[in-house]
PDB file of N, CA and C in Angstrom:
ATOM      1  N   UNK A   1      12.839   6.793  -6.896  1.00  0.00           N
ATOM      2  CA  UNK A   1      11.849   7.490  -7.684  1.00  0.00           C
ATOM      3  C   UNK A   1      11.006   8.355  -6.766  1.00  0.00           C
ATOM      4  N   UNK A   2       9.822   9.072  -7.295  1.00  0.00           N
ATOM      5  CA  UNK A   2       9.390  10.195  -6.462  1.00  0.00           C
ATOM      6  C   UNK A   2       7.843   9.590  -6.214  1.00  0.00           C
ATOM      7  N   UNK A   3       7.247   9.732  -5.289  1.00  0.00           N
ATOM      8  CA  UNK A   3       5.843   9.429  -4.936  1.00  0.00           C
ATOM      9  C   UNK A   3       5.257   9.754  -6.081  1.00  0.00           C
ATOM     10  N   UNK A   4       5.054  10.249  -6.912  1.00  0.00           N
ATOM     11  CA  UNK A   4       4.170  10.641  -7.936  1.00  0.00           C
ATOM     12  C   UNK A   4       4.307   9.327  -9.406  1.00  0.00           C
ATOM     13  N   UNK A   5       5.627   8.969  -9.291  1.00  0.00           N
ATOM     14  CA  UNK A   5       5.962   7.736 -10.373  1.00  0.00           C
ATOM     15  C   UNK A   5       5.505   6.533  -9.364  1.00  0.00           C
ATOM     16  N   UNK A   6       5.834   6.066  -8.337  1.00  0.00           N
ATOM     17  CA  UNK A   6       5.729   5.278  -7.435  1.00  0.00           C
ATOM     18  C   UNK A   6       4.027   4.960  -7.453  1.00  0.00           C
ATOM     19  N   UNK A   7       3.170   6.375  -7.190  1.00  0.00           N
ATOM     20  CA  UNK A   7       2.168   6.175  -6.943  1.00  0.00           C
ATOM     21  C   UNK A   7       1.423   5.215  -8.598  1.00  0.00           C
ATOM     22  N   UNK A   8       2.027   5.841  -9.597  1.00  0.00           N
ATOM     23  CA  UNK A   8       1.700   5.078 -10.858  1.00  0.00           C
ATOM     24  C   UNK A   8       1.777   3.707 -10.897  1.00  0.00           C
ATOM     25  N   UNK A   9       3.102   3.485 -10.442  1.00  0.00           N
ATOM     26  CA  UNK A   9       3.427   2.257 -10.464  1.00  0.00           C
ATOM     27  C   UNK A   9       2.438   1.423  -9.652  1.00  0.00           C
ATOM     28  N   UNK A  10       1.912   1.287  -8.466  1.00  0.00           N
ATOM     29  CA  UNK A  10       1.138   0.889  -7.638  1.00  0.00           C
ATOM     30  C   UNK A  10      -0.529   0.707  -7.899  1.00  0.00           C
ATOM     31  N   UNK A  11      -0.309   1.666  -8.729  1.00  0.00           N
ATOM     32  CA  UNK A  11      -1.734   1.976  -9.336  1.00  0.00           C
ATOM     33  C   UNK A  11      -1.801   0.862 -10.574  1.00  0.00           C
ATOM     34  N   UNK A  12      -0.674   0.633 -11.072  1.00  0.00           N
ATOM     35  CA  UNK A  12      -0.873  -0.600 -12.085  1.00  0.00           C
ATOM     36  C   UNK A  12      -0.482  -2.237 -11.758  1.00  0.00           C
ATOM     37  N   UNK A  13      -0.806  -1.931 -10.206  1.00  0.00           N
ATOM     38  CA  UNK A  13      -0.277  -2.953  -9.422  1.00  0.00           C
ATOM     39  C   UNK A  13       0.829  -3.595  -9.070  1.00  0.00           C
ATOM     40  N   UNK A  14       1.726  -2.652  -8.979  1.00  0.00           N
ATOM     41  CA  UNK A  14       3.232  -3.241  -8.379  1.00  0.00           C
ATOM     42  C   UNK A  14       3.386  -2.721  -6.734  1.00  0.00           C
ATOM     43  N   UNK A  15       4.084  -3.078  -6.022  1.00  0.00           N
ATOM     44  CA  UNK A  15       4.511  -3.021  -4.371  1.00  0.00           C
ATOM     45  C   UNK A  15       5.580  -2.051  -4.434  1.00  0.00           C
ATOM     46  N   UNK A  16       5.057  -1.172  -3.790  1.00  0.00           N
ATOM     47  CA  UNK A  16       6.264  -0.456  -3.757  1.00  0.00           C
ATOM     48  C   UNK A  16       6.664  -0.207  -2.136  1.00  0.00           C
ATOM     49  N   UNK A  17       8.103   0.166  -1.974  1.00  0.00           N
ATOM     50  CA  UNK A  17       8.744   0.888  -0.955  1.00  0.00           C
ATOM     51  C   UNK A  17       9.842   1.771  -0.671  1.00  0.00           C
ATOM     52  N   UNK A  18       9.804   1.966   0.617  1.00  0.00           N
ATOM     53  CA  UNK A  18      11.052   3.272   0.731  1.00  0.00           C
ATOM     54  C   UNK A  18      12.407   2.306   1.121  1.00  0.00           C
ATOM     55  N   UNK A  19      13.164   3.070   0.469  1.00  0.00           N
ATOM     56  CA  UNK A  19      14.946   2.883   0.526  1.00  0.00           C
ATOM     57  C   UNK A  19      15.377   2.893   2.394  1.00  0.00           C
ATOM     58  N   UNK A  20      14.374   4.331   2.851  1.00  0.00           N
ATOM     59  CA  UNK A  20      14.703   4.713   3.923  1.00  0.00           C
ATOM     60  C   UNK A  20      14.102   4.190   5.120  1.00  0.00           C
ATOM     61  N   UNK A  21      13.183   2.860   4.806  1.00  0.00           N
ATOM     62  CA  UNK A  21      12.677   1.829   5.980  1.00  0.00           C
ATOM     63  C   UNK A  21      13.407   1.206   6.706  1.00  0.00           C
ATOM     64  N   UNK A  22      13.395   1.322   7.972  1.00  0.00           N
ATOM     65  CA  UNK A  22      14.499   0.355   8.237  1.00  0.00           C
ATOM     66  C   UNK A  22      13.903  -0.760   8.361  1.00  0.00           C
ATOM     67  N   UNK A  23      13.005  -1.518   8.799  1.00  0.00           N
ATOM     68  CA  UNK A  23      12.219  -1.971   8.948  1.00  0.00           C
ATOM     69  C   UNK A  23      12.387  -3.421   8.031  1.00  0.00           C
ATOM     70  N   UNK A  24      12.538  -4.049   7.542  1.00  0.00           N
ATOM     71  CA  UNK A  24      12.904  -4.960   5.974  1.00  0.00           C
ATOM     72  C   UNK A  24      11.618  -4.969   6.189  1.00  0.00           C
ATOM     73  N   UNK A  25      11.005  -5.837   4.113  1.00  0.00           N
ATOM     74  CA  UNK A  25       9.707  -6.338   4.195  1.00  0.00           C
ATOM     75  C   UNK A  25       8.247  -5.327   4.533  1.00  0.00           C
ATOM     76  N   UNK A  26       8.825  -3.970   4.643  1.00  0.00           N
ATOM     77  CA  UNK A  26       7.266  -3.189   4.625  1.00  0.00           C
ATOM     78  C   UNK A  26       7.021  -3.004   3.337  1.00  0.00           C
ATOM     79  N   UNK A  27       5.881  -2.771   2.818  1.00  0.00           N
ATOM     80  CA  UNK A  27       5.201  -2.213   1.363  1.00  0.00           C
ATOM     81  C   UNK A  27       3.932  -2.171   1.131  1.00  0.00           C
ATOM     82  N   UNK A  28       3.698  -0.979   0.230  1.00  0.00           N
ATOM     83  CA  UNK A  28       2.434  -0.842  -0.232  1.00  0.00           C
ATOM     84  C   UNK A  28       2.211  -1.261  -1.373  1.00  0.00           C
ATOM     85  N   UNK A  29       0.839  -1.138  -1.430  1.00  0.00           N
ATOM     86  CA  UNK A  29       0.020  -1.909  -2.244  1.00  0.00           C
ATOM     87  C   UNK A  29      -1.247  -0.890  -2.768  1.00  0.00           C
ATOM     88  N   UNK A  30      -1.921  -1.157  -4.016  1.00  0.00           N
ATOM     89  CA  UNK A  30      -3.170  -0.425  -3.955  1.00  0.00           C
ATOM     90  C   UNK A  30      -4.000  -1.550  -4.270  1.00  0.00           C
ATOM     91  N   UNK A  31      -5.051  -1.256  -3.377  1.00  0.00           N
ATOM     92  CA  UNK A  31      -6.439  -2.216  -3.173  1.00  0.00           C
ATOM     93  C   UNK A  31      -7.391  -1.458  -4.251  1.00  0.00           C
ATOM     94  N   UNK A  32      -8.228  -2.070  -5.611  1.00  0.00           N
ATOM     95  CA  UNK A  32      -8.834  -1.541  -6.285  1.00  0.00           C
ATOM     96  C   UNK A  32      -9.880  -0.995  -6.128  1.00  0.00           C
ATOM     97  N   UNK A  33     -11.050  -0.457  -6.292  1.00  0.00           N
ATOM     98  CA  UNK A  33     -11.995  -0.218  -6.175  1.00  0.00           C
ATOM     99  C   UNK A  33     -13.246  -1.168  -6.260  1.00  0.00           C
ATOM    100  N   UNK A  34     -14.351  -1.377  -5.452  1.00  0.00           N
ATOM    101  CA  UNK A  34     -15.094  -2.095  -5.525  1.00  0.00           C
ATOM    102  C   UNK A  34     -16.576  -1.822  -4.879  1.00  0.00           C
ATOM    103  N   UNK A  35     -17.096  -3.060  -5.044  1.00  0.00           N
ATOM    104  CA  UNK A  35     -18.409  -2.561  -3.935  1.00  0.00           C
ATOM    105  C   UNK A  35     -18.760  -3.286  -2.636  1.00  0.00           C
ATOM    106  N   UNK A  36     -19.262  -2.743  -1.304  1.00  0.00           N
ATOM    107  CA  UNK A  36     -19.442  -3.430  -0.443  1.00  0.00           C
ATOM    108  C   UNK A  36     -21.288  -3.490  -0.269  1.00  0.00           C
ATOM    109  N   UNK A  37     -21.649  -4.410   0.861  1.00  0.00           N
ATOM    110  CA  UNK A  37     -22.717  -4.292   1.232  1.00  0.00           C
ATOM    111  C   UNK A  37     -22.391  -3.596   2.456  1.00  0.00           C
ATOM    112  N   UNK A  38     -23.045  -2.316   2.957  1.00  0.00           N
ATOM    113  CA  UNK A  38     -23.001  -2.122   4.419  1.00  0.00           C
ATOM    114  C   UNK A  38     -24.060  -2.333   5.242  1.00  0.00           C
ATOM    115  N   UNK A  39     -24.253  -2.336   6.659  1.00  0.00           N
ATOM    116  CA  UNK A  39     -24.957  -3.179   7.235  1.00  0.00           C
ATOM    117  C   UNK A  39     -26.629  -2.363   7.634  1.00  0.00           C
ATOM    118  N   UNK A  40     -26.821  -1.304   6.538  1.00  0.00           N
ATOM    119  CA  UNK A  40     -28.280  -0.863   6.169  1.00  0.00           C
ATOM    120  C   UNK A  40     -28.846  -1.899   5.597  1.00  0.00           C
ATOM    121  N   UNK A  41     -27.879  -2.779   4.676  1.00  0.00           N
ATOM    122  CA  UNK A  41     -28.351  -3.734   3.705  1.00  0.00           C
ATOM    123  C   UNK A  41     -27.916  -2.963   1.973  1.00  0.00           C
ATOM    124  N   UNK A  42     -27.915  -1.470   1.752  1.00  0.00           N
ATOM    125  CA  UNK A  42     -26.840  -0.950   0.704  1.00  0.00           C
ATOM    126  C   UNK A  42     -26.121  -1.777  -0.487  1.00  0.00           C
ATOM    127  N   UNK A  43     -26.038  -1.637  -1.205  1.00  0.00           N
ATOM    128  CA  UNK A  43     -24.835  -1.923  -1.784  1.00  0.00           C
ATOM    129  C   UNK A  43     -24.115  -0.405  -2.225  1.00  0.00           C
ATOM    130  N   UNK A  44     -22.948  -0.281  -2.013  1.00  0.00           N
ATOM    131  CA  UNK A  44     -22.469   0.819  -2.021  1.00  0.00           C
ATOM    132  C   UNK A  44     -20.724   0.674  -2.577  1.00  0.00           C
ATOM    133  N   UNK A  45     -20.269   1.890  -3.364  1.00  0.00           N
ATOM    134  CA  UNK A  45     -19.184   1.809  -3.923  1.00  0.00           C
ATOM    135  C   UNK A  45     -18.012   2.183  -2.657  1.00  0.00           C
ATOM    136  N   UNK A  46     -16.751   1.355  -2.430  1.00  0.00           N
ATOM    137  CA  UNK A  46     -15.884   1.007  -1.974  1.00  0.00           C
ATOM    138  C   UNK A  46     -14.997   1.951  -2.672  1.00  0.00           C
ATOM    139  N   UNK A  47     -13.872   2.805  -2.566  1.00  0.00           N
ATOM    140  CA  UNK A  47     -13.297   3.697  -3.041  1.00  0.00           C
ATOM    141  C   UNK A  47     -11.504   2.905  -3.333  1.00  0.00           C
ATOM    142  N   UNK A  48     -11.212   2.642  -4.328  1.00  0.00           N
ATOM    143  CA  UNK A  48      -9.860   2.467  -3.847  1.00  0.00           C
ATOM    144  C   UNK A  48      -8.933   3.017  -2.918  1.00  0.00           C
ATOM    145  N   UNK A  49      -7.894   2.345  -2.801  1.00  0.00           N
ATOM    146  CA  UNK A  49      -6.827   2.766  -1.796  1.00  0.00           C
ATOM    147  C   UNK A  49      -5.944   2.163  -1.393  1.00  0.00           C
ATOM    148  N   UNK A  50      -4.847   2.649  -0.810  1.00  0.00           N
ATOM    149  CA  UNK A  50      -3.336   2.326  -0.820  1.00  0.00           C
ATOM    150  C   UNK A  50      -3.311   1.374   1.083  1.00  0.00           C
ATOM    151  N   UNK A  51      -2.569   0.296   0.846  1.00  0.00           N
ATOM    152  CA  UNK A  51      -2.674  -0.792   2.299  1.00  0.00           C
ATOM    153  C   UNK A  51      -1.334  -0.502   2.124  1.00  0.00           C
ATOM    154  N   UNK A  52      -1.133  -0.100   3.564  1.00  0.00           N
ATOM    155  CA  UNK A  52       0.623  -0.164   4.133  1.00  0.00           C
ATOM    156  C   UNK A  52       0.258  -2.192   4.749  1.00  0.00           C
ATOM    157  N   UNK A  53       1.369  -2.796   4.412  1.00  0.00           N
ATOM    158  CA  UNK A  53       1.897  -3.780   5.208  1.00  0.00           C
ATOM    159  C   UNK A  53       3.423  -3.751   6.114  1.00  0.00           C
ATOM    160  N   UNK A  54       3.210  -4.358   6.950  1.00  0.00           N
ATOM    161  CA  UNK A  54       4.466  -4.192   8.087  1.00  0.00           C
ATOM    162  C   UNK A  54       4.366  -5.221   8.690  1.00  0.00           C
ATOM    163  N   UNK A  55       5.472  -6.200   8.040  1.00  0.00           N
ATOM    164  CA  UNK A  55       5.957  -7.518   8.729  1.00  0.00           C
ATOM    165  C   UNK A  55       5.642  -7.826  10.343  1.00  0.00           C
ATOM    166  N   UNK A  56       5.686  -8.399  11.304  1.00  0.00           N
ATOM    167  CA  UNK A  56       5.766  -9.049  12.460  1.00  0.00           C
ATOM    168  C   UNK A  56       6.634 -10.210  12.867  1.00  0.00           C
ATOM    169  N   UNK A  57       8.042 -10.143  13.378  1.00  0.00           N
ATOM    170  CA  UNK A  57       8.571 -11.626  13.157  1.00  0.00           C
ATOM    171  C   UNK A  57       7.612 -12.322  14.022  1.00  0.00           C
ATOM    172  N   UNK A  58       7.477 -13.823  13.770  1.00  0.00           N
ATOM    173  CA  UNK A  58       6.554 -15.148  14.327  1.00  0.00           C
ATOM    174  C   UNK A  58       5.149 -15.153  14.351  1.00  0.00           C
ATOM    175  N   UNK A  59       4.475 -13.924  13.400  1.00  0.00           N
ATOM    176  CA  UNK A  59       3.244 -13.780  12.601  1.00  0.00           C
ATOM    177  C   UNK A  59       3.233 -13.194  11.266  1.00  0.00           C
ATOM    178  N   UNK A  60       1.900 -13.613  10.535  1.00  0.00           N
ATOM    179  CA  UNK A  60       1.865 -12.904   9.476  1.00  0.00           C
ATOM    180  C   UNK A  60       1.856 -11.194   8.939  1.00  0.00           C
ATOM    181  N   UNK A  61       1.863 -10.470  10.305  1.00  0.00           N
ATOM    182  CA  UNK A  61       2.118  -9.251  10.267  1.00  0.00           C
ATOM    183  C   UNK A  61       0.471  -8.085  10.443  1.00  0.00           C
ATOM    184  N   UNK A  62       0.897  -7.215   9.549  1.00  0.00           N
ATOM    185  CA  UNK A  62      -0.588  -6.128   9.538  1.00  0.00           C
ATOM    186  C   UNK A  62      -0.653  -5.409   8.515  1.00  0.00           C
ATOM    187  N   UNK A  63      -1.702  -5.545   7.787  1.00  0.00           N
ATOM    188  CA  UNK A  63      -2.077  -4.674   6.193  1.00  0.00           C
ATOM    189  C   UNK A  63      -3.305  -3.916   6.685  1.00  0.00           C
ATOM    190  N   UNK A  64      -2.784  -2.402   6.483  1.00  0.00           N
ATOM    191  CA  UNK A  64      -4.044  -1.542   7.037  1.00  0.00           C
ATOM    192  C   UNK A  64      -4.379  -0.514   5.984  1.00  0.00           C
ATOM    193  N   UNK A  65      -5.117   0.616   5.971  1.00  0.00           N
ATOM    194  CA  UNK A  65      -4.861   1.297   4.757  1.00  0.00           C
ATOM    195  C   UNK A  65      -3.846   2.479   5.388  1.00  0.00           C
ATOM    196  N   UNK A  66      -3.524   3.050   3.937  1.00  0.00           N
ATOM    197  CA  UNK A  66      -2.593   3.762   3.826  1.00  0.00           C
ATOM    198  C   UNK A  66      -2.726   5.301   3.781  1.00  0.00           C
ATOM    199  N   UNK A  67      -2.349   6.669   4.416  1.00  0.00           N
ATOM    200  CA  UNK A  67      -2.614   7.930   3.417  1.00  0.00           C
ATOM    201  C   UNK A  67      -0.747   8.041   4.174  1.00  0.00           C
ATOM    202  N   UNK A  68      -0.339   8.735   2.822  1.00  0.00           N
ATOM    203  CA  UNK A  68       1.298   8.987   2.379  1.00  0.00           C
ATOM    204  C   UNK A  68       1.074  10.679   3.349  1.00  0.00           C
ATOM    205  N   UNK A  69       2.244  10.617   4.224  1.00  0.00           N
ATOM    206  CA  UNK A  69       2.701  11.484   5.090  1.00  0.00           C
ATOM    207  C   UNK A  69       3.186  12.689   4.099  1.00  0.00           C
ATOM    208  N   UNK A  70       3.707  13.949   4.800  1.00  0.00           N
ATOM    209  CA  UNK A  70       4.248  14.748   4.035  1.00  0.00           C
ATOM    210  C   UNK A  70       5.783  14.526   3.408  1.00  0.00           C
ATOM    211  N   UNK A  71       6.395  13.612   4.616  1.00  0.00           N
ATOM    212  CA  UNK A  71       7.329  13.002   4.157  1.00  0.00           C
ATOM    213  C   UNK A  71       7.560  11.775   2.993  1.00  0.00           C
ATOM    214  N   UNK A  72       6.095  11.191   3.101  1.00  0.00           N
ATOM    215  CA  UNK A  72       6.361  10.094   2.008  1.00  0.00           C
ATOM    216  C   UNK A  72       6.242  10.735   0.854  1.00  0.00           C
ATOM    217  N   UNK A  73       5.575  11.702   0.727  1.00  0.00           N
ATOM    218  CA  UNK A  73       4.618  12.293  -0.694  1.00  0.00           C
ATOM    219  C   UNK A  73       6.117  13.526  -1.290  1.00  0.00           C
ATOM    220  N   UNK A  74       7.118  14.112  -0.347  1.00  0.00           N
ATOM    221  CA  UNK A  74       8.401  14.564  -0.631  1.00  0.00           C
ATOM    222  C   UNK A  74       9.076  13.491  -0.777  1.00  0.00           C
ATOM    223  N   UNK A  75      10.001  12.354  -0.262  1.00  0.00           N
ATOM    224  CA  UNK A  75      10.318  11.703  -0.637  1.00  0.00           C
ATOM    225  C   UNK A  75      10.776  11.089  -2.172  1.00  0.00           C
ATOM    226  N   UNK A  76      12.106  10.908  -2.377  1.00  0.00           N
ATOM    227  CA  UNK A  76      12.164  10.319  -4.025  1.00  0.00           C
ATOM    228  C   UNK A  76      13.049   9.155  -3.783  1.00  0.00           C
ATOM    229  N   UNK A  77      12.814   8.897  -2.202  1.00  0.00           N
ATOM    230  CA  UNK A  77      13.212   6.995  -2.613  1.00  0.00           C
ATOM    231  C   UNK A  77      12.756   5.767  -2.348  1.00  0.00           C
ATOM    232  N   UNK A  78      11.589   6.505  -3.158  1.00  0.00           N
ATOM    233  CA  UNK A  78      10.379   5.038  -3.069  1.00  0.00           C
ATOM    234  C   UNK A  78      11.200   4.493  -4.185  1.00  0.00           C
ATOM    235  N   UNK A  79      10.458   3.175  -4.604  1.00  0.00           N
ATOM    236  CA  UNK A  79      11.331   1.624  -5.189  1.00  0.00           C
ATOM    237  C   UNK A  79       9.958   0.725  -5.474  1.00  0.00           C
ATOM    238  N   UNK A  80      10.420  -0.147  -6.678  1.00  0.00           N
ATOM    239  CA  UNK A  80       8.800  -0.911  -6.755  1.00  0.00           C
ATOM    240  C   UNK A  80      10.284  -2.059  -6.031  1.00  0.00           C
ATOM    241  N   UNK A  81       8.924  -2.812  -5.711  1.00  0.00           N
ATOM    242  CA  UNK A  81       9.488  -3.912  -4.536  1.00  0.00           C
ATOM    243  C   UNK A  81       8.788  -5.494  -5.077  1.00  0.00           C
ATOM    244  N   UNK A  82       9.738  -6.377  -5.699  1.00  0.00           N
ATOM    245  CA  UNK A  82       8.780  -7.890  -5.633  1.00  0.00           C
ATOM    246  C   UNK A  82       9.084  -8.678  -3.933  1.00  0.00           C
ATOM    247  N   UNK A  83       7.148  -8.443  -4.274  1.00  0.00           N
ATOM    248  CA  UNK A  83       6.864  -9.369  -2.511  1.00  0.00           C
ATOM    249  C   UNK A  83       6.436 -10.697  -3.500  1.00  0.00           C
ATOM    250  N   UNK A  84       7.435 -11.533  -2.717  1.00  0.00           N
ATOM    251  CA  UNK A  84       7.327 -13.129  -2.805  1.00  0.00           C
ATOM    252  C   UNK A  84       6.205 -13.822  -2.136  1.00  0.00           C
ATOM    253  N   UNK A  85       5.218 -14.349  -2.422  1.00  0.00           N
ATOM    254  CA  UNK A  85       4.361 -15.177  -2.283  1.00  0.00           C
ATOM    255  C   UNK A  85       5.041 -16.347  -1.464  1.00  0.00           C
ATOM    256  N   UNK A  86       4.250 -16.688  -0.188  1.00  0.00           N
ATOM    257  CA  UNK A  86       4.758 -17.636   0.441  1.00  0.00           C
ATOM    258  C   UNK A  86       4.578 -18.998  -0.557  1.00  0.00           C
TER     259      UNK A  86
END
């Protein structure tokens, strides 16, 4: 599918990934929107956004945020992906 369906999909909370990872086990995710306190003392709105994860064998890995390359955003073989819950 094409980043633009993909991005939907994610947006209604499914994992998605590329065909063309070699990588097994990477995927994104979208983190919703919310609010934080920052350390003025604030409460302030948190913006949604997209967390790449990328496995590590013999750790739990790294979830960071995400912005989609020119290649991901061309791309049409993103995939919704079920990540299994340990």
């Amino acid at each position: 599918m094409e980043f633009s369906e993909a991005l939907r999909a994610m947006k209604s909370g499914a994992c998605i990934t590329r065909t063309s990872w070699i990588e097994p086990g990477k995927y994104v995710y979208w983190l919703p929107a919310t609010t934080v306190r920052t350390p003025d003392g604030l409460i302030r709105d948190f913006v949604g956004h997209a967390v790449f994860v990328r496995p590590h064998k013999g750790d739990s890995g790294v979830a960071e945020p995400w912005l989609p390359s020119f290649d991901a955003l061309a791309g049409d073989d993103w995939a919704v992906v079920d990540v299994k819950l340990p």
